[in-house]
Protein backbone atom coordinates (compact mmCIF):
# COMPACT_ATOMS: atom_id res chain seq x y z
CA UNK A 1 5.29 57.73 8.43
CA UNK A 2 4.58 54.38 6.79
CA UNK A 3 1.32 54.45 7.09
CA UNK A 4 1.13 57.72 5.33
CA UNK A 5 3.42 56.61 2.30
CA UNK A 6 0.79 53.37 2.28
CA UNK A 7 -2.22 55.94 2.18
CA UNK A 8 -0.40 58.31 -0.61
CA UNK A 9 0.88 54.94 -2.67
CA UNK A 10 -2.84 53.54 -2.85
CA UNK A 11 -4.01 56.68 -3.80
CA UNK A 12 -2.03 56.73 -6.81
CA UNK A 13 -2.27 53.53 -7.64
CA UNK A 14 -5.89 52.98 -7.33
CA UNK A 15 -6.62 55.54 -10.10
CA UNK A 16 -4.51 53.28 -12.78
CA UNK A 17 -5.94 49.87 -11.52
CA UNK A 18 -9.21 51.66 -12.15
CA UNK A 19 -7.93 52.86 -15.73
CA UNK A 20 -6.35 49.44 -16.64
CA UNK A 21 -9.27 47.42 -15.92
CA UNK A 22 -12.07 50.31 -17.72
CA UNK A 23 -9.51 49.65 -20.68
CA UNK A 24 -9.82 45.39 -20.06
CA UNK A 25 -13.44 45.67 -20.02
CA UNK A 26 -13.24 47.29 -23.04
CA UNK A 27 -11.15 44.68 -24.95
CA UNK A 28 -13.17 42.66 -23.64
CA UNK A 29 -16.53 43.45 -25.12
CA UNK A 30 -14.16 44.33 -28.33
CA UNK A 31 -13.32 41.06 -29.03
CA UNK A 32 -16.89 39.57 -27.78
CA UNK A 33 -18.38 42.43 -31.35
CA UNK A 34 -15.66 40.48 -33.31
CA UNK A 35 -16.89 37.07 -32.49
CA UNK A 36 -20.41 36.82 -31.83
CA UNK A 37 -21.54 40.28 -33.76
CA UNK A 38 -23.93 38.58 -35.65
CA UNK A 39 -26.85 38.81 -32.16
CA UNK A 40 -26.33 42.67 -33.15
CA UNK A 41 -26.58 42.09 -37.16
CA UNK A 42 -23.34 42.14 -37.89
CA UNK A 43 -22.76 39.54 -40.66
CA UNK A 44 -19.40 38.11 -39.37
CA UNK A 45 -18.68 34.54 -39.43
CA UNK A 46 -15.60 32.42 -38.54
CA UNK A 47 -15.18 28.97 -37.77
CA UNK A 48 -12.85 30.25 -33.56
CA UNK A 49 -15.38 32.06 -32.78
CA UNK A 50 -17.96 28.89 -32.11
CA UNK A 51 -15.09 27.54 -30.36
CA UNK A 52 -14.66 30.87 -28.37
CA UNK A 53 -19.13 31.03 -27.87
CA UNK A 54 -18.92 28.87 -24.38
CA UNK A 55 -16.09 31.28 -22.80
CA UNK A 56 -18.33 34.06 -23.59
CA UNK A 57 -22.05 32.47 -22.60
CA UNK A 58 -21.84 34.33 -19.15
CA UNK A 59 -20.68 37.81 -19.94
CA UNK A 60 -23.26 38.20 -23.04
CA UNK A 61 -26.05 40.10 -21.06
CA UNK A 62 -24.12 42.30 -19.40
CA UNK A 63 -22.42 42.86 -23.11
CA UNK A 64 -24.78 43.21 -24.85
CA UNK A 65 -26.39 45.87 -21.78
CA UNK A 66 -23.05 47.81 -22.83
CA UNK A 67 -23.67 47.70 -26.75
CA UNK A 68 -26.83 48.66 -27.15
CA UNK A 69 -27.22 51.24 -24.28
CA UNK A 70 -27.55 54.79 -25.00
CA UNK A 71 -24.50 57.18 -24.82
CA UNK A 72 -23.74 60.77 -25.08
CA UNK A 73 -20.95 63.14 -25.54
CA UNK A 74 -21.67 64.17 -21.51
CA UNK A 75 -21.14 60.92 -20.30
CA UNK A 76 -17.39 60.91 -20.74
CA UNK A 77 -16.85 64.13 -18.94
């Protein structure tokens, strides 16, 4: 009987982690826009976000993979 309440509870829950870390991610890359736009052409400048450029060295090619990749309306569904 445990072991089926285990099965059933990771179920569930594995859906949300799934959700919760889709939605991180996407803060994530959010805030990287916000500070380092300006690879993409976005004129933003701001003194943090130099200091915030060495936290974000290693996640920039998989960023910018996300930004600039093609998307449709199908993908979501």
């Amino acid at each position: 009987m445990r072991a089926i309440k285990d099965v059933l509870f990771g179920m569930t829950v594995h859906d949300m982690i799934r959700g919760v870390e889709h939605e991180r991610i996407l803060l994530n890359y959010m805030c990287m826009l916000v500070t380092i736009g300006d690879m993409l052409g976005l004129p933003i400048a701001g003194y943090y976000r130099l200091k915030m450029l060495p936290l974000w060295v290693r996640l920039m090619d998989s960023w910018k993979r996300y930004v600039l990749s093609e998307r449709d309306i199908f993908d979501r569904l």
